[in-house]
C-alpha atoms as a PDB file:
ATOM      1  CA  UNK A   1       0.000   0.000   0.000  1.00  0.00           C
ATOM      2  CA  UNK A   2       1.613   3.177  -1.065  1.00  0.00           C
ATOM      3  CA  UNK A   3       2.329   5.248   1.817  1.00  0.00           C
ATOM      4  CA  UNK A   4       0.963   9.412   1.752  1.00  0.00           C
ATOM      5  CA  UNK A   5       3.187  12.115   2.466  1.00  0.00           C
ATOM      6  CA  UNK A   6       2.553  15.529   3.347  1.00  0.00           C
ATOM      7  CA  UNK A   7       3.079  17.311  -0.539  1.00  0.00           C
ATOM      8  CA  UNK A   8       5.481  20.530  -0.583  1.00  0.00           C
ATOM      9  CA  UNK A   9       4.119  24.184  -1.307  1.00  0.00           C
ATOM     10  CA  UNK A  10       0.658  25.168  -1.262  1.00  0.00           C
ATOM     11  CA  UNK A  11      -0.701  22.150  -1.911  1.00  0.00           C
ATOM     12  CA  UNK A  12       0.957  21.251   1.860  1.00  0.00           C
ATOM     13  CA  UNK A  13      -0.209  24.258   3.063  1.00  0.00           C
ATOM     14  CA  UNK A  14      -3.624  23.701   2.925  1.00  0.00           C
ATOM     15  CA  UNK A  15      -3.314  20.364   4.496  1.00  0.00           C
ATOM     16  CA  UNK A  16      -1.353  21.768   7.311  1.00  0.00           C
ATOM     17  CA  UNK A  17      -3.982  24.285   7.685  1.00  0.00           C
ATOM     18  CA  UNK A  18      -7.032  21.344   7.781  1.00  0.00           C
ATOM     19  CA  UNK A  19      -5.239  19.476  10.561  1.00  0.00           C
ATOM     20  CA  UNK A  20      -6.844  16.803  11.785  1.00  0.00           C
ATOM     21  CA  UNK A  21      -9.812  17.299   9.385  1.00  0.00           C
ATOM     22  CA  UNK A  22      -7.818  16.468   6.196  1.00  0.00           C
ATOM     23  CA  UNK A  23      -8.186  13.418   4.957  1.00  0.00           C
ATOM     24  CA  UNK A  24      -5.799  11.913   2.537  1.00  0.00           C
ATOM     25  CA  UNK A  25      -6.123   9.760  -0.159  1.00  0.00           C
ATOM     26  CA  UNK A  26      -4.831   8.676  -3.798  1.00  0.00           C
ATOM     27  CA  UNK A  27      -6.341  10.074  -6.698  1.00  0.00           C
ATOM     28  CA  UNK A  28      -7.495   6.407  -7.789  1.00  0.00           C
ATOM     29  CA  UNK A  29      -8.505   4.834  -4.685  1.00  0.00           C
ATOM     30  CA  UNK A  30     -11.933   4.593  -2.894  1.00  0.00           C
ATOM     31  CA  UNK A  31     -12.106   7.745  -1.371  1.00  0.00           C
ATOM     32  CA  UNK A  32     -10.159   9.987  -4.242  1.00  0.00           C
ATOM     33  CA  UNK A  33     -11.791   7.858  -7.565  1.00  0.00           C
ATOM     34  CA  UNK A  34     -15.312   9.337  -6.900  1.00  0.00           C
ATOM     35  CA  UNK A  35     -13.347  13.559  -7.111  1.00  0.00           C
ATOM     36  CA  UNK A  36     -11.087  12.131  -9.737  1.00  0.00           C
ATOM     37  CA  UNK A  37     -14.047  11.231 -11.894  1.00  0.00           C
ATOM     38  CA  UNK A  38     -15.900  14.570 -11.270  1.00  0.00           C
ATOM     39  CA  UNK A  39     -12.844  16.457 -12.571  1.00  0.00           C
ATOM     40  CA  UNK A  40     -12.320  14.002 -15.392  1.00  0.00           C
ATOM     41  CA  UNK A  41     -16.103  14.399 -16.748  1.00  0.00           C
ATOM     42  CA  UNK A  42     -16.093  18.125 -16.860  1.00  0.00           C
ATOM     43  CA  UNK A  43     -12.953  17.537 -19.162  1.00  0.00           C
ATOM     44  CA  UNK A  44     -13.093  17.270 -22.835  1.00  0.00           C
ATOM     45  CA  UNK A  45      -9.207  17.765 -23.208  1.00  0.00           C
ATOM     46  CA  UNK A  46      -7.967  15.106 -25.920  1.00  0.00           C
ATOM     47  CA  UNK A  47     -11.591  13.840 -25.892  1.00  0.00           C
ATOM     48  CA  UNK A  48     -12.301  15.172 -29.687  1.00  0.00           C
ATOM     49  CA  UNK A  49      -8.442  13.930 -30.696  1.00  0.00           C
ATOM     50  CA  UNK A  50      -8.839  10.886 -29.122  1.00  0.00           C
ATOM     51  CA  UNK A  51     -12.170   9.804 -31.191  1.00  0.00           C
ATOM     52  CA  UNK A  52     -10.829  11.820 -34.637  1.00  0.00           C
ATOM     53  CA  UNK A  53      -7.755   9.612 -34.616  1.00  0.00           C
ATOM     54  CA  UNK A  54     -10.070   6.295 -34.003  1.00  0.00           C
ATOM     55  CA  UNK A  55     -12.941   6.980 -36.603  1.00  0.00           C
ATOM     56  CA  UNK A  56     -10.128   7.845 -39.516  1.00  0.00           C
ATOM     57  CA  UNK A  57      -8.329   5.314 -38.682  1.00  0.00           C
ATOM     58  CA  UNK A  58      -7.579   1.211 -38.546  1.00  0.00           C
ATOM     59  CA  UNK A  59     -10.762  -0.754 -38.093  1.00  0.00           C
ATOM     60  CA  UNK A  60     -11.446  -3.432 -35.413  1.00  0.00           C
ATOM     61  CA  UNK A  61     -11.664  -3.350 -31.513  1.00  0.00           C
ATOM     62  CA  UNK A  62     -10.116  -0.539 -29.637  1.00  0.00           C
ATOM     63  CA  UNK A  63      -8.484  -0.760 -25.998  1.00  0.00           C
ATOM     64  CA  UNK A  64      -8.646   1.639 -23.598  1.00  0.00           C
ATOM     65  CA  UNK A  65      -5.873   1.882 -21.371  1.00  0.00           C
ATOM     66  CA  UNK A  66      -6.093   3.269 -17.796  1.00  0.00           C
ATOM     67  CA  UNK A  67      -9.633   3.086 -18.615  1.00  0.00           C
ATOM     68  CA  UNK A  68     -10.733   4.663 -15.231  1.00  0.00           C
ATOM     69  CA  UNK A  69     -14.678   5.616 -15.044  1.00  0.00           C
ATOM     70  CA  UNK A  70     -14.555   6.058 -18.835  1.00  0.00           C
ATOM     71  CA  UNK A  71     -13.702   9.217 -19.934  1.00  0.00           C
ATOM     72  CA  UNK A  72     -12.499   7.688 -23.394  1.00  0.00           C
ATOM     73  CA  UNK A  73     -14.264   4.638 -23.260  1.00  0.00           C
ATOM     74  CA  UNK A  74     -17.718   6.173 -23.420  1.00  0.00           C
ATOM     75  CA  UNK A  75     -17.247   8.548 -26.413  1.00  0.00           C
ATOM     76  CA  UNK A  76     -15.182   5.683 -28.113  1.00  0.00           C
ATOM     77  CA  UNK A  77     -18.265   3.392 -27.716  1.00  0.00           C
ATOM     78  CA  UNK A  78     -20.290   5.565 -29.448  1.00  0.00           C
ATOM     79  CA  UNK A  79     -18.630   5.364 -32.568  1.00  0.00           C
ATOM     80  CA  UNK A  80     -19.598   2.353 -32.805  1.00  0.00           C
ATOM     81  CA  UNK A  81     -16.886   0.122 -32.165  1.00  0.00           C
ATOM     82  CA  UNK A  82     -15.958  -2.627 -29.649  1.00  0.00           C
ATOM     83  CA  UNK A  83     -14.098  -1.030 -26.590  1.00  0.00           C
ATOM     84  CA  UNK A  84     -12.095  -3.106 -24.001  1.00  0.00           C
ATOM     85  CA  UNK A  85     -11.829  -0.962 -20.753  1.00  0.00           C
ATOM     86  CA  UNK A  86      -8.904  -1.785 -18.747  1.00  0.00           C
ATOM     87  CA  UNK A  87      -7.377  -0.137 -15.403  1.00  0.00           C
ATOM     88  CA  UNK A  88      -5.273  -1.369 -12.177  1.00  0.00           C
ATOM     89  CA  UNK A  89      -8.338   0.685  -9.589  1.00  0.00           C
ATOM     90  CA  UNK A  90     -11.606  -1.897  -8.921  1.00  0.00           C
ATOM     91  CA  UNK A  91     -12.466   1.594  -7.398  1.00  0.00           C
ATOM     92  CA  UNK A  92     -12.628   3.350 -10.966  1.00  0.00           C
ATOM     93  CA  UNK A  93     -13.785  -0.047 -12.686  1.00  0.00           C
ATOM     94  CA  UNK A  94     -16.797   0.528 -10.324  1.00  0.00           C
ATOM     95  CA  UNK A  95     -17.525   3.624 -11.376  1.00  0.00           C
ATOM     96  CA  UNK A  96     -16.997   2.877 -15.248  1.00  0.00           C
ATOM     97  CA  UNK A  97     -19.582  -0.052 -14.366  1.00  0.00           C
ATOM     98  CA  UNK A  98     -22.266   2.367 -13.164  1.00  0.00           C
ATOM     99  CA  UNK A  99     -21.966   4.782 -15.752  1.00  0.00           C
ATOM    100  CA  UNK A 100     -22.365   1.452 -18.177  1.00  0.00           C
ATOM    101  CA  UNK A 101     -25.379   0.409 -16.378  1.00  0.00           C
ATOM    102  CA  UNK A 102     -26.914   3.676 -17.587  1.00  0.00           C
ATOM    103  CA  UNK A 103     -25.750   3.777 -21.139  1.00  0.00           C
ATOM    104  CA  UNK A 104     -28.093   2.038 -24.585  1.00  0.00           C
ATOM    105  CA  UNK A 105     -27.760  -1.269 -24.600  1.00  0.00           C
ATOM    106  CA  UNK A 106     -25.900  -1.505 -27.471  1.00  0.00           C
ATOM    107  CA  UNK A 107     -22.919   0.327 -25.999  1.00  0.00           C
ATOM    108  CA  UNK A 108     -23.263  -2.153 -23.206  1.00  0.00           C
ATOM    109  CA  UNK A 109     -22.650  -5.149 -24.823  1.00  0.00           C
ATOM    110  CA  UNK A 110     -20.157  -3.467 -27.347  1.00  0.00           C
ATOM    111  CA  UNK A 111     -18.060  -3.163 -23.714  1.00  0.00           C
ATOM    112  CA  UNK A 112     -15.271  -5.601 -22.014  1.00  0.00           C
ATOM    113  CA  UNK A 113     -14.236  -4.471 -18.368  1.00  0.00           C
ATOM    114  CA  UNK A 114     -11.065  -5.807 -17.494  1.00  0.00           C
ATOM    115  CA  UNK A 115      -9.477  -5.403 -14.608  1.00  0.00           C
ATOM    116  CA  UNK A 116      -5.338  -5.788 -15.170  1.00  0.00           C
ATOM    117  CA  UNK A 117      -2.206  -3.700 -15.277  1.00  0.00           C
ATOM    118  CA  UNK A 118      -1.231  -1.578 -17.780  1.00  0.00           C
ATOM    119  CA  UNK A 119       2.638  -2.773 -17.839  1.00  0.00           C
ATOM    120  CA  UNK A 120       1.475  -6.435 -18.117  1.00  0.00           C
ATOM    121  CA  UNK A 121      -1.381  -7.845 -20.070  1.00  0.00           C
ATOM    122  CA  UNK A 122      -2.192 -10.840 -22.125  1.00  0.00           C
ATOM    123  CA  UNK A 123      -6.178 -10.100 -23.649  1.00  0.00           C
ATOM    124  CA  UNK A 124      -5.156 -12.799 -26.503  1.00  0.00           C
ATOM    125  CA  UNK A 125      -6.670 -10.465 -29.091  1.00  0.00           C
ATOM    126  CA  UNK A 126      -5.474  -7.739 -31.442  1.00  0.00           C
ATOM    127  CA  UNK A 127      -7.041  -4.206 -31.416  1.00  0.00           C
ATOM    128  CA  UNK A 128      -7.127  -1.383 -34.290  1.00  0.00           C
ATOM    129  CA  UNK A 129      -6.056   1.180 -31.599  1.00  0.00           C
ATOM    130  CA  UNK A 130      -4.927   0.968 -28.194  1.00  0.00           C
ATOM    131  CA  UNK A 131      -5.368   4.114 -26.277  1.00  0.00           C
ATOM    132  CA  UNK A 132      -3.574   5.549 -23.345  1.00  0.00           C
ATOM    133  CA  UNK A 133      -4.921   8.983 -22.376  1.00  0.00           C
ATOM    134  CA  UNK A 134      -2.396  12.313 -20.890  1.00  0.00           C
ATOM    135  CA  UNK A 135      -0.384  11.677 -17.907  1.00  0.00           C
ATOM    136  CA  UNK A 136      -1.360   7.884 -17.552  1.00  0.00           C
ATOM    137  CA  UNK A 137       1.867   6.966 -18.994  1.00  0.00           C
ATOM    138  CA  UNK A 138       3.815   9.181 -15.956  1.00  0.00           C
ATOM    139  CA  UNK A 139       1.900   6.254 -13.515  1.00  0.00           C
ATOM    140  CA  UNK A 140       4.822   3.971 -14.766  1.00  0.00           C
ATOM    141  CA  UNK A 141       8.354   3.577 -14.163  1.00  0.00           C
ATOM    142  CA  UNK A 142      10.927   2.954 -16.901  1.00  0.00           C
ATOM    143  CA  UNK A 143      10.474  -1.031 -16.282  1.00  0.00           C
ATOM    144  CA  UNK A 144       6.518  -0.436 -16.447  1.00  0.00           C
ATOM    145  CA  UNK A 145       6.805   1.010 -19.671  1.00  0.00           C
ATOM    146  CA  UNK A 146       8.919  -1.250 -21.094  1.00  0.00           C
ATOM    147  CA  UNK A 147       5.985  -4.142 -20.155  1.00  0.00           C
ATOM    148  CA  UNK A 148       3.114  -1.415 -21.488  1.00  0.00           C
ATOM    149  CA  UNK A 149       5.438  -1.236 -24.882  1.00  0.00           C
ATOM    150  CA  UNK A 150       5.858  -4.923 -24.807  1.00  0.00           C
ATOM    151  CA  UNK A 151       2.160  -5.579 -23.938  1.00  0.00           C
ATOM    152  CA  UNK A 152       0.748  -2.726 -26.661  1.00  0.00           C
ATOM    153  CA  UNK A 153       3.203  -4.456 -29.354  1.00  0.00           C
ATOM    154  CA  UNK A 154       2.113  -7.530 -28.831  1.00  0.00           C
ATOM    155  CA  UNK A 155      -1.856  -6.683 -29.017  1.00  0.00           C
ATOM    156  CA  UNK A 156      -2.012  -4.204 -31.953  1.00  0.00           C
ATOM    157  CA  UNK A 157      -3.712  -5.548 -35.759  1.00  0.00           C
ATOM    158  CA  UNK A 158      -1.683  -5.653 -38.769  1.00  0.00           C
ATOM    159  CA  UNK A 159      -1.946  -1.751 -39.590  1.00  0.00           C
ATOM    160  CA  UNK A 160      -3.198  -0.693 -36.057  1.00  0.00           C
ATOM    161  CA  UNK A 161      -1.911   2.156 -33.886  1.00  0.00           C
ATOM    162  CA  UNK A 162      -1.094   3.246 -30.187  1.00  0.00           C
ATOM    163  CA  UNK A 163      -2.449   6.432 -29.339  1.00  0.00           C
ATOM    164  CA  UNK A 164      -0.603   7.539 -26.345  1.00  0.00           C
ATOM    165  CA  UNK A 165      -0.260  11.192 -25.030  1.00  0.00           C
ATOM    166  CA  UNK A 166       2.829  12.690 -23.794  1.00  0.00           C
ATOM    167  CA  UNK A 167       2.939  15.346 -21.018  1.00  0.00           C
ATOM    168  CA  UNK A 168       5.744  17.640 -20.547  1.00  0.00           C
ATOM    169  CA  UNK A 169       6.706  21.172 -19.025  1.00  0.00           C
ATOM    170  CA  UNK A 170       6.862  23.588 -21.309  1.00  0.00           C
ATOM    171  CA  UNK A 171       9.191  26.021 -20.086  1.00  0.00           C
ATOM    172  CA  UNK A 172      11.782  25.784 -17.704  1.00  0.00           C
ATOM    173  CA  UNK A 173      11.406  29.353 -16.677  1.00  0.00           C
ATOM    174  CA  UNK A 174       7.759  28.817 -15.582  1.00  0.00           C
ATOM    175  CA  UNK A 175       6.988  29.511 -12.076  1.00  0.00           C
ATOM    176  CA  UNK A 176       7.335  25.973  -9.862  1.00  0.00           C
ATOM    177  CA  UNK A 177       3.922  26.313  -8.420  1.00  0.00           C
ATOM    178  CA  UNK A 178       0.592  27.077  -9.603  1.00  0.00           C
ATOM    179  CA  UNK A 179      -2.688  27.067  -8.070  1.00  0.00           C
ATOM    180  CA  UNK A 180      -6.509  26.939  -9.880  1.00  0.00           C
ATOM    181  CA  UNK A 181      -9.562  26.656  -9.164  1.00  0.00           C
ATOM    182  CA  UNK A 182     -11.374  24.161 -11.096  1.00  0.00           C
ATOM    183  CA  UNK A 183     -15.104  22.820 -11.066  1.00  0.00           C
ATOM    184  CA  UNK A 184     -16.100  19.332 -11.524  1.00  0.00           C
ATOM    185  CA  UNK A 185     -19.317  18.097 -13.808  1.00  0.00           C
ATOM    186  CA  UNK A 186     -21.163  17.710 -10.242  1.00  0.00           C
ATOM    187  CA  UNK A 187     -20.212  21.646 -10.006  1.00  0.00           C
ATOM    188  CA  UNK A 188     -18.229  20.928  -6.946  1.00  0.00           C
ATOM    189  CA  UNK A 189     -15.439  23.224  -6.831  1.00  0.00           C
ATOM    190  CA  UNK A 190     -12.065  22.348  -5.910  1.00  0.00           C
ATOM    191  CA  UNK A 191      -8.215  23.729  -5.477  1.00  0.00           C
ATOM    192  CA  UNK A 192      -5.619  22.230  -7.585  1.00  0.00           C
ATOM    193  CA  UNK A 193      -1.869  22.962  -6.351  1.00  0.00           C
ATOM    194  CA  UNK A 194       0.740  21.420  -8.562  1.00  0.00           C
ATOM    195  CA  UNK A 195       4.242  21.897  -7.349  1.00  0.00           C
ATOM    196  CA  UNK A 196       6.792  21.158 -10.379  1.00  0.00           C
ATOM    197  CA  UNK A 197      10.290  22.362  -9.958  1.00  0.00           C
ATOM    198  CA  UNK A 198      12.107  22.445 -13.571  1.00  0.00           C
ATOM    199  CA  UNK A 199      13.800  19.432 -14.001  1.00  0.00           C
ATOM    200  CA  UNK A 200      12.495  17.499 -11.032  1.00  0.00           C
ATOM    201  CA  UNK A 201      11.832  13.746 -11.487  1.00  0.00           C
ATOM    202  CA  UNK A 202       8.004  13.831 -10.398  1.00  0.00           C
ATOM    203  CA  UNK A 203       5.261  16.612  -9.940  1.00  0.00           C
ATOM    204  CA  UNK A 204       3.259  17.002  -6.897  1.00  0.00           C
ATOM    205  CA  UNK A 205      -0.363  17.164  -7.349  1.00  0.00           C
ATOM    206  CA  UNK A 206      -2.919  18.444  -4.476  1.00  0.00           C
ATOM    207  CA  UNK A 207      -6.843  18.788  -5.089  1.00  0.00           C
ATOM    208  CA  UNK A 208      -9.036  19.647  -2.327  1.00  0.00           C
ATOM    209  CA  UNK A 209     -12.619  20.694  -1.971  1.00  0.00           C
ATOM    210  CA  UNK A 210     -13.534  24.642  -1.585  1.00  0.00           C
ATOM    211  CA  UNK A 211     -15.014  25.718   1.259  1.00  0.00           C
ATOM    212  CA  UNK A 212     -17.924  27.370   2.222  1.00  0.00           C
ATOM    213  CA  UNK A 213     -16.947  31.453   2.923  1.00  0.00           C
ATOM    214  CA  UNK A 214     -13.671  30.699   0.430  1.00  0.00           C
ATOM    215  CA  UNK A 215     -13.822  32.797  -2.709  1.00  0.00           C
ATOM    216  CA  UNK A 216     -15.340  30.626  -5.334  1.00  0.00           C
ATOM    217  CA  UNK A 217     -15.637  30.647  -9.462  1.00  0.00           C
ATOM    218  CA  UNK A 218     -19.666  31.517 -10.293  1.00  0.00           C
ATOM    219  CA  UNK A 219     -22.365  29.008  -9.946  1.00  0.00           C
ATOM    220  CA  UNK A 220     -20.170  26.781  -8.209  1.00  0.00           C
ATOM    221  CA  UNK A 221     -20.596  25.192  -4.672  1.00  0.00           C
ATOM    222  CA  UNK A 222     -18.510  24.917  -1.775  1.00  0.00           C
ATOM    223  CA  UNK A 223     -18.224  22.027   1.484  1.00  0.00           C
ATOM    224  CA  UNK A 224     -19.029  23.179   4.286  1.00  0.00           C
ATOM    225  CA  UNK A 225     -16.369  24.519   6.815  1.00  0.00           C
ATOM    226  CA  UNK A 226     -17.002  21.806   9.477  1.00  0.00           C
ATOM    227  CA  UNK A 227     -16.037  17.898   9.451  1.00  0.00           C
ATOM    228  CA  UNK A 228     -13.355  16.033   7.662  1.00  0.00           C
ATOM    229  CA  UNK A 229     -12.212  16.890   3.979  1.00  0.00           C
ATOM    230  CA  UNK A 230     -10.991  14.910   1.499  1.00  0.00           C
ATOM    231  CA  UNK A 231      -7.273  15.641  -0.092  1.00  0.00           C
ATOM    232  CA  UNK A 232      -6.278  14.143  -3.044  1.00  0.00           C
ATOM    233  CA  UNK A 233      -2.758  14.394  -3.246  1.00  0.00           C
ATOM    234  CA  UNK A 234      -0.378  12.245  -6.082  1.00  0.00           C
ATOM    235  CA  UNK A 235       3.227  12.003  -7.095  1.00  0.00           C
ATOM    236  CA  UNK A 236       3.405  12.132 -10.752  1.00  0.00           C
ATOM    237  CA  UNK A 237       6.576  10.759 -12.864  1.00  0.00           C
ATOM    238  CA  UNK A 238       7.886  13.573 -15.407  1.00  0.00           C
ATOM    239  CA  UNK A 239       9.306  12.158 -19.101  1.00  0.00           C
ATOM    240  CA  UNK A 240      10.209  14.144 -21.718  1.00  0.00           C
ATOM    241  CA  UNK A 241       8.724  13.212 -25.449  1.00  0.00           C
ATOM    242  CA  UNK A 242      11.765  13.028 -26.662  1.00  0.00           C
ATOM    243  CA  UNK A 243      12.812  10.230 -24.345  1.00  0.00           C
ATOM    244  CA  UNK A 244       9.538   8.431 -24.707  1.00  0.00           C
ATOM    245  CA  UNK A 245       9.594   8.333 -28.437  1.00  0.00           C
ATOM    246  CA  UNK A 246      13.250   6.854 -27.476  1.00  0.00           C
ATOM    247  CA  UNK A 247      11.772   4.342 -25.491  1.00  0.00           C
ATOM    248  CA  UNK A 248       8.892   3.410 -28.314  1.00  0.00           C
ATOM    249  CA  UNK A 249      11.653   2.970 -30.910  1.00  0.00           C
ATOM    250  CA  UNK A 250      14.018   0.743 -28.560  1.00  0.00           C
ATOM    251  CA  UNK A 251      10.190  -1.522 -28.323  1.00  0.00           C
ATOM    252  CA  UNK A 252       9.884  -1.483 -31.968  1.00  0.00           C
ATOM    253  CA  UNK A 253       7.020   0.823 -32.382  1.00  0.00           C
ATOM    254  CA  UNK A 254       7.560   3.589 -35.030  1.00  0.00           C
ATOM    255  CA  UNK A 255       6.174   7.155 -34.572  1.00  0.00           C
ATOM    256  CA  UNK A 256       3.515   7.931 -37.332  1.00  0.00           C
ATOM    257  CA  UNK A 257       2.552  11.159 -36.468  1.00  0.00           C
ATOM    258  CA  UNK A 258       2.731  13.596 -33.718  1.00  0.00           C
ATOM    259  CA  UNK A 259      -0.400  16.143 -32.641  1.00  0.00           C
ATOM    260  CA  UNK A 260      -0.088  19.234 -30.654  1.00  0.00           C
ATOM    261  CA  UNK A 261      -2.739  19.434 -28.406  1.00  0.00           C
ATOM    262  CA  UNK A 262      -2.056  22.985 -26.681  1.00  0.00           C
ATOM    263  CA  UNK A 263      -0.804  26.195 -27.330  1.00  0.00           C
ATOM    264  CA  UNK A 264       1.848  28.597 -27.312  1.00  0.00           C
ATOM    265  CA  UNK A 265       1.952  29.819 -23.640  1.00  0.00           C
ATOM    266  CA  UNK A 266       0.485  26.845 -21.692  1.00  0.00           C
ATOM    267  CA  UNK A 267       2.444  25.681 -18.676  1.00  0.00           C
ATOM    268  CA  UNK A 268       2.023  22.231 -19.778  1.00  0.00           C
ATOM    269  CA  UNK A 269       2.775  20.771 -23.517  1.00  0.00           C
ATOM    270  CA  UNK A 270       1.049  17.723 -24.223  1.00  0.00           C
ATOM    271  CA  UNK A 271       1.483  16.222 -28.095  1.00  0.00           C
ATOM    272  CA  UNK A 272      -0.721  12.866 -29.302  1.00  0.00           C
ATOM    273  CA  UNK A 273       1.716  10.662 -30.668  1.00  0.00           C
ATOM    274  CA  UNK A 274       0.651   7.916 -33.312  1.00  0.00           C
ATOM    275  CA  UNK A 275       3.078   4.912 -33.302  1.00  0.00           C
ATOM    276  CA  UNK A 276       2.754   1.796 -35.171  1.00  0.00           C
ATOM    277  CA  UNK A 277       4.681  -1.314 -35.224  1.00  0.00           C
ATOM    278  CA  UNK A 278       8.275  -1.744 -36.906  1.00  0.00           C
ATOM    279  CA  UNK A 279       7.424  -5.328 -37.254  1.00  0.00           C
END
């Protein structure tokens, strides 16, 4: 069981200044899935890339990597192909389950839920496109990746691709903290610290609920100041693309195309890359 620590900057701060009322937890366990899902559904970042790069491309089955409660493997469902959802969390899983329970029926039984790891997995069938979304990739170490490349080689059709995003900092001269405020699809607002020193190995991620009497964006809603809070806090692994497309090559997938998907001026870059196999 991975062990929490108290996260530097702000993002410690404000769990210093909850005391004995915060509560910490992962971002993909019990208590964190449930605000990691609200954040994730008010997010259509990559969403639109994601399903472009499926419907123009390869046919056949697509699997969604780090599945979670579905944030790909809903839209991806709807175009009409077969989606196999798979993640590490039952916690998520759960969630991806309800959300199922409430879709057509059709998009149902076009759906596999597996539970497995990303760095290791045998499904015994080949997919069109394997998909693994922004930052999921950071959950692994350089061994774990090495598996997911072996695992994703191993799975992908004759002509199929791995759509995998990359996450980077974009400038070194950025400041090493920022703070937003953020609003899930429940309308729950919350703080997000991230503490990121240039050229640090991982990035420190703290979300926590706003409170009542706490300036707060319009039309959202704030806990109340009283009783325990719940602090998501993560570690995050940093990579550079360059390195990862390294790391693709050395596991015989080929980069086919690369896809900006922000701006000039953003704190983070983040480019869809499109690799096929080399063999």
């Amino acid at each position: 069981m991975t062990t929490l620590t108290l996260p530097p900057g702000l993002g410690g701060e404000r769990v210093t200044a909850l005391g004995e009322r915060a509560r910490l937890c992962g971002l993909y366990d019990t208590l964190g899935a449930p605000v990691y899902d609200d954040l994730a559904a008010a997010d259509g970042f990559e969403i639109g890339d994601i399903v472009s790069a499926v419907r123009t491309g390869a046919e056949g089955p697509v699997l969604d990597l780090a599945a979670g409660a579905g944030r790909f493997t809903l839209p991806l469902l709807a175009t009409g192909r077969e989606v196999t959802a798979l993640d590490l969390s039952a916690d998520m899983l759960d969630l991806l389950r309800a959300r199922l329970a409430k879709a057509p029926r059709p998009m149902r039984e076009r759906c596999t839920v597996v539970q497995g790891d990303m760095a290791a997995f045998d499904l015994r069938r080949a997919y069109g496109h394997i998909v693994l979304g922004t930052t999921s990739l950071s959950l692994l170490d350089e061994a774990g990746r090495a598996g997911l490349y072996r695992s994703v080689a191993a799975h992908l059709a004759p002509g199929g691709r791995f759509l995998v995003s990359v996450m980077e900092r974009a400038d070194d001269d950025a400041p090493t903290e920022a703070h937003s405020r953020v609003r899930g699809a429940s309308g729950t607002a919350y703080d997000l610290y991230e503490y990121w020193p240039a050229g640090a190995a991982v990035r420190h991620v703290t979300i926590a609920p706003v409170e009542t009497g706490e300036s707060e964006a319009p039309g959202a809603t704030g806990k109340a100041a009283a009783g325990p809070v719940t602090v998501c806090v993560d570690e995050v692994g940093t990579m550079s693309i360059a390195a990862i497309e390294a790391e693709l090559a050395e596991a015989g997938l080929t980069i086919a195309g690369r896809r900006p998907l922000t701006g000039m001026g953003d704190r983070h870059r983040v480019t869809l890359l499109k690799a096929v196999s080399a063999r």
